[in-house]
C-alpha atoms as a PDB file:
ATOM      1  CA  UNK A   1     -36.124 -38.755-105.834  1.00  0.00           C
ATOM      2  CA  UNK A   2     -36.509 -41.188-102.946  1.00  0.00           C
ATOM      3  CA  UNK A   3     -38.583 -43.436-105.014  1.00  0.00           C
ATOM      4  CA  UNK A   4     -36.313 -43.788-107.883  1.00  0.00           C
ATOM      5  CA  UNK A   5     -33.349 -44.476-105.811  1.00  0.00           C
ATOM      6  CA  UNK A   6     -34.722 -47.444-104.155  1.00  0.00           C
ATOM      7  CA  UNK A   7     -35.956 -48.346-107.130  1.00  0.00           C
ATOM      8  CA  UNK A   8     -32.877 -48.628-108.363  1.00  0.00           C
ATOM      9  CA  UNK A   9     -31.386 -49.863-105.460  1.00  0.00           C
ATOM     10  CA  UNK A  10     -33.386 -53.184-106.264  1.00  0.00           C
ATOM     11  CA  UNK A  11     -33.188 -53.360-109.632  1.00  0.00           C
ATOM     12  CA  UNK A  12     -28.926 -54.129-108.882  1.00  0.00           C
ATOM     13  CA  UNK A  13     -29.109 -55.295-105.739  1.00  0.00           C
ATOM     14  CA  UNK A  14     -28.075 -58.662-107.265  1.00  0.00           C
ATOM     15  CA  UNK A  15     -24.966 -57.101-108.140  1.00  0.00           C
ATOM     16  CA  UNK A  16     -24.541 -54.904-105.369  1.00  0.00           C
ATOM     17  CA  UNK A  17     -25.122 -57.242-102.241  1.00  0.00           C
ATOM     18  CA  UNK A  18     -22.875 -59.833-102.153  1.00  0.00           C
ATOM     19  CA  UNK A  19     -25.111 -62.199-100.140  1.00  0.00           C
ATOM     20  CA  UNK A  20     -27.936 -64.482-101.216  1.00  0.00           C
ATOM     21  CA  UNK A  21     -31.839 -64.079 -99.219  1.00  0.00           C
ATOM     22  CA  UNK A  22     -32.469 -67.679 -99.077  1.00  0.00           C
ATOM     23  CA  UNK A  23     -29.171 -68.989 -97.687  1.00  0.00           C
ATOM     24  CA  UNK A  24     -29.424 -70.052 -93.951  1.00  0.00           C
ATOM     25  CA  UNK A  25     -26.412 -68.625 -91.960  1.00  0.00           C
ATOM     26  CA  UNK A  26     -24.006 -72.073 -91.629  1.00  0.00           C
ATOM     27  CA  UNK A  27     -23.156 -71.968 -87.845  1.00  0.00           C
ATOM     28  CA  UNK A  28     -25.542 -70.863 -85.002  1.00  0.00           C
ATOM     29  CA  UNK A  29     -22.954 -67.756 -84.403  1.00  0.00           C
ATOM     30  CA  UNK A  30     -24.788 -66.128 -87.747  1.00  0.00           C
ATOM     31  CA  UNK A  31     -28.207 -66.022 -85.808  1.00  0.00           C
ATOM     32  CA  UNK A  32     -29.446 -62.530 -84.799  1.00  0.00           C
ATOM     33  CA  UNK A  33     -26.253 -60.808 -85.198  1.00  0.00           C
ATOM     34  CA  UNK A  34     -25.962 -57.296 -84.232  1.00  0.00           C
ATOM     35  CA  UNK A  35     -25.031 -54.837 -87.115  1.00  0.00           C
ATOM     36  CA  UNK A  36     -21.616 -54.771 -88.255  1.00  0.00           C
ATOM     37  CA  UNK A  37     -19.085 -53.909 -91.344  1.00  0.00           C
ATOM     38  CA  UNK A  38     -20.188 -57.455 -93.205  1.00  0.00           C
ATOM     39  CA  UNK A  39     -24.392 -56.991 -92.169  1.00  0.00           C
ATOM     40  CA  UNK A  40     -25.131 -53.467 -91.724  1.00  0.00           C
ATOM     41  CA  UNK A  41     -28.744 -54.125 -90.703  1.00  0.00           C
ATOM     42  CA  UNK A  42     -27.512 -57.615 -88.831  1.00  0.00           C
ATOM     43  CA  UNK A  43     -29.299 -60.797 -89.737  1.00  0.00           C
ATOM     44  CA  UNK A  44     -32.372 -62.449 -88.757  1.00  0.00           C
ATOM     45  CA  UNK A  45     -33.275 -65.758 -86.860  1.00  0.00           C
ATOM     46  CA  UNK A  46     -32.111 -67.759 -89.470  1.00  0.00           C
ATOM     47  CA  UNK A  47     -28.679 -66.192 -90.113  1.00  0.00           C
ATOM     48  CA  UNK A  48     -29.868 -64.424 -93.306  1.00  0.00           C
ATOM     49  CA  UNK A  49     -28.688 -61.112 -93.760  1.00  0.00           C
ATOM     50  CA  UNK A  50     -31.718 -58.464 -93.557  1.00  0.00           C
ATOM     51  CA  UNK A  51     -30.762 -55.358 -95.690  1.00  0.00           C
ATOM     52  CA  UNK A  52     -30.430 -58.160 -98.568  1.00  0.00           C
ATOM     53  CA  UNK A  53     -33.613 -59.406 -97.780  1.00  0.00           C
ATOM     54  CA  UNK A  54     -34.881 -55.525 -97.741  1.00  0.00           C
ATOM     55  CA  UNK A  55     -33.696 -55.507-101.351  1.00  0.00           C
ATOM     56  CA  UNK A  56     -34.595 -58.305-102.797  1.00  0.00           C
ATOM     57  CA  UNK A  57     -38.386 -57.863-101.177  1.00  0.00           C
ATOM     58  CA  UNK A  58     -38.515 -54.270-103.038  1.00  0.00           C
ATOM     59  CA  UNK A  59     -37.778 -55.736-105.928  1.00  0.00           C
ATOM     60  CA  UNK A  60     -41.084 -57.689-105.564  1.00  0.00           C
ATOM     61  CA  UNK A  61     -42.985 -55.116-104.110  1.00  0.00           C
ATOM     62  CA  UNK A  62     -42.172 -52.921-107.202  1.00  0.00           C
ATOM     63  CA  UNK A  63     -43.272 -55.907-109.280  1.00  0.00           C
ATOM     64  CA  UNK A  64     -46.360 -55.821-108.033  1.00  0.00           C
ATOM     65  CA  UNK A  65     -47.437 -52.580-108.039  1.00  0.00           C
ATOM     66  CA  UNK A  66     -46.286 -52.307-111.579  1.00  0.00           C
ATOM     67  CA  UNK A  67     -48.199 -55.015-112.654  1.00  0.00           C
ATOM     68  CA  UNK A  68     -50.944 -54.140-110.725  1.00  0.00           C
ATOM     69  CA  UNK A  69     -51.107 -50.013-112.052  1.00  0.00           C
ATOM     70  CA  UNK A  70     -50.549 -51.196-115.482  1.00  0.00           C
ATOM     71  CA  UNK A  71     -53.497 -54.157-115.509  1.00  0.00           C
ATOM     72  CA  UNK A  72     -55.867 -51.385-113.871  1.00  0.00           C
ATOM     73  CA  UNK A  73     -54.867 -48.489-116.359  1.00  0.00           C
ATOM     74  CA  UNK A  74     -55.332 -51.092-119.297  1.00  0.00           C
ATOM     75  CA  UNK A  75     -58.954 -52.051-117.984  1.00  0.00           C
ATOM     76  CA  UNK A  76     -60.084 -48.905-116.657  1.00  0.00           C
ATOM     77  CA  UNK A  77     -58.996 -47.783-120.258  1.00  0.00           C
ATOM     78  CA  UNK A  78     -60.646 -50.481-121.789  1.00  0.00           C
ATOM     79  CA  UNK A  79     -64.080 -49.393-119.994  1.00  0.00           C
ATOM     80  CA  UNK A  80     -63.726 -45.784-120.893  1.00  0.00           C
ATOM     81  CA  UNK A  81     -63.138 -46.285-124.691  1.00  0.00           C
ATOM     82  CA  UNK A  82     -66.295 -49.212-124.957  1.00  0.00           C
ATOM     83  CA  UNK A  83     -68.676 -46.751-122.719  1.00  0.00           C
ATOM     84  CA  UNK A  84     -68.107 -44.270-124.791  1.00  0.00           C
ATOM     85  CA  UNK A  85     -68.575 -45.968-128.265  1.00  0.00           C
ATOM     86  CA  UNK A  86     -71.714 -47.722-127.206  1.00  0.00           C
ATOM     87  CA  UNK A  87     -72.833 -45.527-124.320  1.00  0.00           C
ATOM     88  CA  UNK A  88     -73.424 -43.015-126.787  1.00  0.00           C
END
């Protein structure tokens, strides 16, 4: 249940966080801010707000390892089916 809800949490995290990952906070006051209302996780070194970052990154981790699961399924299934027509 865990996994499917941050799953889903990063599949709409576009839509649910309203800042960007890349943006640089605009004034040195948005460095390393402590955890508020607006940044619940504060930001980072660079003014960037981190649970946005958190979101965004799942959404390429979960890339990944769904790439990765389905390339190794499709080979490993690959290897099966042709050992076992010519392995005879």
């Amino acid at each position: 249940m865990r996994h499917a809800l941050t799953a889903l949490l990063a599949l709409v995290a576009p839509v649910l966080l309203p800042f960007d990952p890349r943006v640089v906070g605009e004034t040195a006051a948005d460095i390393l801010r402590p955890p508020s209302s607006a940044h619940w996780l504060g930001t980072d070194e660079f003014g960037r707000d981190v649970l946005t970052r958190i979101r965004y990154g799942a959404r390429i981790a979960l890339f990944v390892g769904f790439t990765s699961s389905f390339a190794g399924c499709t080979i490993g299934a690959l290897f099966g089916v042709s050992s076992a027509y010519w392995g005879g």
